[in-house]
PDB file of N, CA and C in Angstrom:
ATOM      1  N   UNK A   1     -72.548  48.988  67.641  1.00  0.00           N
ATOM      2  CA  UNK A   1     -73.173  48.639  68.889  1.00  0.00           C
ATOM      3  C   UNK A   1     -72.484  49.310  70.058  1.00  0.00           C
ATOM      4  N   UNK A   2     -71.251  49.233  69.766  1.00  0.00           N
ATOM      5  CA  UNK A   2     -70.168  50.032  71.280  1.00  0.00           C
ATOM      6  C   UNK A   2     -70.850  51.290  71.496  1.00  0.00           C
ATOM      7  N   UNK A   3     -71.127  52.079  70.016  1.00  0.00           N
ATOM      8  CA  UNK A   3     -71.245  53.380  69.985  1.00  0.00           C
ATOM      9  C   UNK A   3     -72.486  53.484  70.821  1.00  0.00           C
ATOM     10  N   UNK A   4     -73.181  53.281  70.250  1.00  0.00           N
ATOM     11  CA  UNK A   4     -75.070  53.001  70.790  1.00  0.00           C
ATOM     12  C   UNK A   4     -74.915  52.676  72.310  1.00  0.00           C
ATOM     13  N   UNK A   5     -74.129  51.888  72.812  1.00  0.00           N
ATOM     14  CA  UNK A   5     -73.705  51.503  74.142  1.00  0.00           C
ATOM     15  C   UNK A   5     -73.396  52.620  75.130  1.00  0.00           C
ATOM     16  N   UNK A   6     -72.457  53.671  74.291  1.00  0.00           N
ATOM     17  CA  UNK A   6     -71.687  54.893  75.005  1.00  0.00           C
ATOM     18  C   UNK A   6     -72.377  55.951  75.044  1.00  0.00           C
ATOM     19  N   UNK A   7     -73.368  56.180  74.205  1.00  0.00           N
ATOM     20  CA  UNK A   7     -74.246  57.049  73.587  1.00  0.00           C
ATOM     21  C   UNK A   7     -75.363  57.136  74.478  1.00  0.00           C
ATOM     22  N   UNK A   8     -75.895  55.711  75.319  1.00  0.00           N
ATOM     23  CA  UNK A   8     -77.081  55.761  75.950  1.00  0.00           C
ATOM     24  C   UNK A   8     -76.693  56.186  77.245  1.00  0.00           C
ATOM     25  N   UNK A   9     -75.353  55.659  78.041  1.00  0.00           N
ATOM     26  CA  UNK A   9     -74.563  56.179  78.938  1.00  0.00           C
ATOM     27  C   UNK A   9     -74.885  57.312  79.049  1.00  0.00           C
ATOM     28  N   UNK A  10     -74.214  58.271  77.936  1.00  0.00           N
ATOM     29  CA  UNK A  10     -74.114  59.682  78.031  1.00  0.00           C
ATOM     30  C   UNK A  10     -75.403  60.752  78.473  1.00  0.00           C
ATOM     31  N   UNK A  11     -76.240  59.587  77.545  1.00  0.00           N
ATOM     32  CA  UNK A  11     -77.401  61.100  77.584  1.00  0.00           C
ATOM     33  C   UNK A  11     -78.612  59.950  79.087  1.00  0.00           C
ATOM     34  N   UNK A  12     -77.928  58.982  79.758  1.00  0.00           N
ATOM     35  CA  UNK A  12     -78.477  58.895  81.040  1.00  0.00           C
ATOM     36  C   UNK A  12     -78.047  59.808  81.748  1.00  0.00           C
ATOM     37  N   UNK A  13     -76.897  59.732  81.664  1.00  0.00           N
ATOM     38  CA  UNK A  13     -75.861  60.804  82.905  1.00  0.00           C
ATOM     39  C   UNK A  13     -76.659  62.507  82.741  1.00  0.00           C
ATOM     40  N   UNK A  14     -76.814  62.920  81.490  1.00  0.00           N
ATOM     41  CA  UNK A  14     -76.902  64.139  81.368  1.00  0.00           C
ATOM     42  C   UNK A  14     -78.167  64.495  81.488  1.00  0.00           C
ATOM     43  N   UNK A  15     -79.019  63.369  80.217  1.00  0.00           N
ATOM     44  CA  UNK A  15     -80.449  64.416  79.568  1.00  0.00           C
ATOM     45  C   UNK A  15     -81.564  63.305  80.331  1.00  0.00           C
ATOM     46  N   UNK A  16     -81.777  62.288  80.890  1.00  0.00           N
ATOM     47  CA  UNK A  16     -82.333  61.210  81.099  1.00  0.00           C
ATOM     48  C   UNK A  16     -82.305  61.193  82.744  1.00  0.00           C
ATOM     49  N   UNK A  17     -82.052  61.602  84.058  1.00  0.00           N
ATOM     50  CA  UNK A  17     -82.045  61.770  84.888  1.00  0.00           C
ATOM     51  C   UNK A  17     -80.847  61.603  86.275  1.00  0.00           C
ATOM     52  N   UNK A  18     -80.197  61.098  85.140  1.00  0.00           N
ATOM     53  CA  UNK A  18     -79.056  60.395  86.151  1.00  0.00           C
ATOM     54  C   UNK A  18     -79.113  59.637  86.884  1.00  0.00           C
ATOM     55  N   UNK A  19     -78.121  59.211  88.009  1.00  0.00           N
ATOM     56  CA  UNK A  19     -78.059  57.875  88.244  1.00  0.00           C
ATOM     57  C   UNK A  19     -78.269  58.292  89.870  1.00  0.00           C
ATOM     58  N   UNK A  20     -78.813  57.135  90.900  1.00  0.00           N
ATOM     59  CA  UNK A  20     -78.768  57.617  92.250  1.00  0.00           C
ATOM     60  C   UNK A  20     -77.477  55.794  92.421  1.00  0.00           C
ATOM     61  N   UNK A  21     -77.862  55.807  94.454  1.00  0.00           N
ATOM     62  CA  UNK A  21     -76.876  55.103  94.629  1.00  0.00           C
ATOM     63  C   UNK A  21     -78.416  53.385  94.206  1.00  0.00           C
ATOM     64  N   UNK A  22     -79.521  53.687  94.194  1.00  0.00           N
ATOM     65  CA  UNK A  22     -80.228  53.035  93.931  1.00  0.00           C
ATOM     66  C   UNK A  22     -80.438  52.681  92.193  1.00  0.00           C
ATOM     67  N   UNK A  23     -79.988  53.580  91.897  1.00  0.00           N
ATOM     68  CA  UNK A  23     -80.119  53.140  90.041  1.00  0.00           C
ATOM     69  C   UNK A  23     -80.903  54.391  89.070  1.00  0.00           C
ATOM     70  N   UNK A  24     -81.272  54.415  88.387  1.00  0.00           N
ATOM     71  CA  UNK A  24     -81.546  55.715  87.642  1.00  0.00           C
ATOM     72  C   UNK A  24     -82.850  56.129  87.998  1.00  0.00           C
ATOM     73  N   UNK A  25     -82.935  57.601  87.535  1.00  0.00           N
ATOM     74  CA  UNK A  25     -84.444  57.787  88.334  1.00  0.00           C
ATOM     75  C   UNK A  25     -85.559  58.024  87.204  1.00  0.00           C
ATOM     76  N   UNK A  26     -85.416  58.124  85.944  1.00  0.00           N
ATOM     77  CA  UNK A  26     -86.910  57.418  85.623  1.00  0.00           C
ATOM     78  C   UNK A  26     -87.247  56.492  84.568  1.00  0.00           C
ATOM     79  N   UNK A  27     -88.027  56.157  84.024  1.00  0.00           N
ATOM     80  CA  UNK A  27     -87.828  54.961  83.441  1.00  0.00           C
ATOM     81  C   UNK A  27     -87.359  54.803  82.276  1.00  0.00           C
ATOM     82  N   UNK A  28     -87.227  56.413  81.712  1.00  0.00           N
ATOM     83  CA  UNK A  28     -86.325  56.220  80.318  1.00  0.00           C
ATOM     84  C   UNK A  28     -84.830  56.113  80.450  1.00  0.00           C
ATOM     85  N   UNK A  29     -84.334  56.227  82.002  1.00  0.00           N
ATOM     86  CA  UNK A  29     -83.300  56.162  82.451  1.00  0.00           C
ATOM     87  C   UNK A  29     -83.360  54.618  82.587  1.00  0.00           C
ATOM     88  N   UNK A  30     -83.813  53.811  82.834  1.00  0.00           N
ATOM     89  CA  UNK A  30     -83.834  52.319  83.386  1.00  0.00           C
ATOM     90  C   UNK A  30     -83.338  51.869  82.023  1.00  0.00           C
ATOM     91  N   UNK A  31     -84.610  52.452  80.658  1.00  0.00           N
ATOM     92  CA  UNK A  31     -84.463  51.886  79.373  1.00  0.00           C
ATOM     93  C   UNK A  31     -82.883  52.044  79.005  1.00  0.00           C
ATOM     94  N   UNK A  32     -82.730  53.162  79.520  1.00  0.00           N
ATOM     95  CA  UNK A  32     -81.125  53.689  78.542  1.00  0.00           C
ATOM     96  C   UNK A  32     -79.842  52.729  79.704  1.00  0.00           C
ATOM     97  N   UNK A  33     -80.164  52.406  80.706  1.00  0.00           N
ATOM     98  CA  UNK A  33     -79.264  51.084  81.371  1.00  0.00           C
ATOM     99  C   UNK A  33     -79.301  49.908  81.009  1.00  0.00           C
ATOM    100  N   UNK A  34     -80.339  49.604  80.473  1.00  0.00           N
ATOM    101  CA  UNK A  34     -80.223  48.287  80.000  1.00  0.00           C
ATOM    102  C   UNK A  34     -79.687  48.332  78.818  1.00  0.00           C
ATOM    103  N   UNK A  35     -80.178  49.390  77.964  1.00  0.00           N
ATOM    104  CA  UNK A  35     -79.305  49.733  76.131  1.00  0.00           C
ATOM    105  C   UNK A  35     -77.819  49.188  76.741  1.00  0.00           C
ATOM    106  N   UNK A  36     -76.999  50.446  77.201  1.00  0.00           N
ATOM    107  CA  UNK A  36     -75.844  50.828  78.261  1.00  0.00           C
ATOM    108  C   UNK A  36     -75.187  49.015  78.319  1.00  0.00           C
ATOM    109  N   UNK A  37     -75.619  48.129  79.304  1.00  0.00           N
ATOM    110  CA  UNK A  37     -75.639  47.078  79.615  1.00  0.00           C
ATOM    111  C   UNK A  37     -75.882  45.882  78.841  1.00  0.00           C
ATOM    112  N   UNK A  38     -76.181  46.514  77.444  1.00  0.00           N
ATOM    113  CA  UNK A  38     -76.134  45.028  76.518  1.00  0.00           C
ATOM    114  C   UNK A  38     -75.341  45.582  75.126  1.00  0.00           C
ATOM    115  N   UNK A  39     -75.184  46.646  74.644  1.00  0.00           N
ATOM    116  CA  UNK A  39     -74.493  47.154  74.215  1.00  0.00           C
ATOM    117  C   UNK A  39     -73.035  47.325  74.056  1.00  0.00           C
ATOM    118  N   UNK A  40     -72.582  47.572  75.373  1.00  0.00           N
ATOM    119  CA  UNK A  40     -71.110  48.078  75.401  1.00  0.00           C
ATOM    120  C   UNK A  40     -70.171  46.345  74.991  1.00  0.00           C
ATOM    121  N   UNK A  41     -71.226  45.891  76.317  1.00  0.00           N
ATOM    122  CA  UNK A  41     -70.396  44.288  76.118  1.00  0.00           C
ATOM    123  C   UNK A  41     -70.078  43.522  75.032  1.00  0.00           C
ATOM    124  N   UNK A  42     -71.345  43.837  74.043  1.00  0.00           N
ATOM    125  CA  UNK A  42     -71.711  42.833  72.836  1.00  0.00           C
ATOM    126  C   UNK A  42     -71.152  43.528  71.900  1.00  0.00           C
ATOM    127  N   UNK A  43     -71.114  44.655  71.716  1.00  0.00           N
ATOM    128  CA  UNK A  43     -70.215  45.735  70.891  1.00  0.00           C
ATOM    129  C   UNK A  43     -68.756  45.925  71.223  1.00  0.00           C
ATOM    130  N   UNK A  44     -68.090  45.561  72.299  1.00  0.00           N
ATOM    131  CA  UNK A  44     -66.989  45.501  72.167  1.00  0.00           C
ATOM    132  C   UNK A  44     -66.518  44.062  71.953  1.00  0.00           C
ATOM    133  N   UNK A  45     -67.136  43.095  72.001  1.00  0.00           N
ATOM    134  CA  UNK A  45     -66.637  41.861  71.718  1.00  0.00           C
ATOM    135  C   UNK A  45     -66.474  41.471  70.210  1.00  0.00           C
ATOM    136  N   UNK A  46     -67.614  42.140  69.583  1.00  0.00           N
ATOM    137  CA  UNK A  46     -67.854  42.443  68.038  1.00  0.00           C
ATOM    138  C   UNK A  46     -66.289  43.251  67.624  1.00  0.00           C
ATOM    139  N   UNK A  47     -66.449  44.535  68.395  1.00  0.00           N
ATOM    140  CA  UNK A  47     -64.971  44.598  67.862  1.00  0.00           C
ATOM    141  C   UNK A  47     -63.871  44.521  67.882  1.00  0.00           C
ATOM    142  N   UNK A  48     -63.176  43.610  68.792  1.00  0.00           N
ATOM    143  CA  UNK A  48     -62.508  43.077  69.519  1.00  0.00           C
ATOM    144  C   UNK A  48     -62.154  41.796  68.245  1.00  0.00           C
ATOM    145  N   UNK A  49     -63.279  41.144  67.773  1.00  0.00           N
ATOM    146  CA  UNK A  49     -63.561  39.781  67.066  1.00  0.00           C
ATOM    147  C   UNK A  49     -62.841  40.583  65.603  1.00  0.00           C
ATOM    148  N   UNK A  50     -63.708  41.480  64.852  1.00  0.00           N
ATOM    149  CA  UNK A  50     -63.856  42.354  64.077  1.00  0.00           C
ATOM    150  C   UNK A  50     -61.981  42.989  63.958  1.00  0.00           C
ATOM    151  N   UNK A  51     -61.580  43.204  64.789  1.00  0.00           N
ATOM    152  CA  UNK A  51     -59.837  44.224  64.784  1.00  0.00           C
ATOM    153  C   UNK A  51     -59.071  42.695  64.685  1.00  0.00           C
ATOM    154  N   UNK A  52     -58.963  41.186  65.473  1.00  0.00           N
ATOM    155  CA  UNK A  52     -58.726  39.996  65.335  1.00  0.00           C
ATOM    156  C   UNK A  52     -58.488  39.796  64.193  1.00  0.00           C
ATOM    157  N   UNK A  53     -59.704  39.578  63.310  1.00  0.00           N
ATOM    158  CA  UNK A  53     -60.360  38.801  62.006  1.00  0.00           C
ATOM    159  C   UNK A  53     -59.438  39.871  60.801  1.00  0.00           C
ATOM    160  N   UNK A  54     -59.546  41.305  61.392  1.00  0.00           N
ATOM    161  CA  UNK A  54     -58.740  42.281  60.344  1.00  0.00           C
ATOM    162  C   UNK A  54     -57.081  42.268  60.295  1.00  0.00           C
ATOM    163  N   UNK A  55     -56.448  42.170  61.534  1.00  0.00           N
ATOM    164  CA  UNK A  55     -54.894  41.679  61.873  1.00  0.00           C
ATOM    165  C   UNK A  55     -54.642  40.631  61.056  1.00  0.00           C
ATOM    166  N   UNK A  56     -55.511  39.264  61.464  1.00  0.00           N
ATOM    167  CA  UNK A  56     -55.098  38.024  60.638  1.00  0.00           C
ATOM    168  C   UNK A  56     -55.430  38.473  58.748  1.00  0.00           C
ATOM    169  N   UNK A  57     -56.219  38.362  58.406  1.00  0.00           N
ATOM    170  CA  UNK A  57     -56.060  39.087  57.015  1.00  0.00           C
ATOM    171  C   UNK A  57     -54.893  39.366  56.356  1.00  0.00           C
ATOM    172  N   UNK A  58     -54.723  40.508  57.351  1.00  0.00           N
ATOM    173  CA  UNK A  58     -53.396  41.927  56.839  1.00  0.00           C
ATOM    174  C   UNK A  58     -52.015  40.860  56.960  1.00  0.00           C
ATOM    175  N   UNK A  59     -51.906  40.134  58.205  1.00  0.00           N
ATOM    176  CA  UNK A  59     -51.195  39.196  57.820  1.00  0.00           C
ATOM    177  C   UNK A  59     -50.628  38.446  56.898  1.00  0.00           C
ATOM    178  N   UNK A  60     -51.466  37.605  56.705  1.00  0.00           N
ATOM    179  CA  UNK A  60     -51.737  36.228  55.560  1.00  0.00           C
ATOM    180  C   UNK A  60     -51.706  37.562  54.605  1.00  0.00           C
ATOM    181  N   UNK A  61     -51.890  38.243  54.526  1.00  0.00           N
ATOM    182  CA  UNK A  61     -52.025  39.081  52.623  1.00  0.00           C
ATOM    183  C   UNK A  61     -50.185  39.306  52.453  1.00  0.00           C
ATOM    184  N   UNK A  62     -49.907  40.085  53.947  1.00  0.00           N
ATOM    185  CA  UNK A  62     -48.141  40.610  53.992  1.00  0.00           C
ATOM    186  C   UNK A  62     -47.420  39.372  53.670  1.00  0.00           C
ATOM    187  N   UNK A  63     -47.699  37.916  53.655  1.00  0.00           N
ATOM    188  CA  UNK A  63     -46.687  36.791  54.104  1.00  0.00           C
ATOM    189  C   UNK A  63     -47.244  36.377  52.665  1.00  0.00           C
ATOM    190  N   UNK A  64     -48.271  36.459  51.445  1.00  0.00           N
ATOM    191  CA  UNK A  64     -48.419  35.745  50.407  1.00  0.00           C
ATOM    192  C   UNK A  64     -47.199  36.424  49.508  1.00  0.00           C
TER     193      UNK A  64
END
């Protein structure tokens, strides 16, 4: 999801129209802000949760 998040970023900025001080200029640019905007958040919390859940593991496996 992060990826997909960074990915829609990219090709707003570049291939999709870019951004003004009003917000992107066309509507596949709007689509790829909202991707952008539900993505990054929910995908880094995933892996954030995901690197957590893998530490504790590696743990508890080193201490059995």
């Amino acid at each position: 999801m992060l990826g997909a998040g960074v990915l829609a970023t990219l090709l707003l900025f570049t291939v999709l129209g870019g951004v003004t001080h009003t917000g992107a200029t066309t509507n596949t640019g709007w689509f790829a802000v909202l991707v952008a905007l539900t993505c990054i958040p929910f995908g880094g919390m995933l892996l954030t949760l995901g690197l957590a859940k893998w530490l504790r593991r590696r743990r508890l496996r080193i201490m059995r």
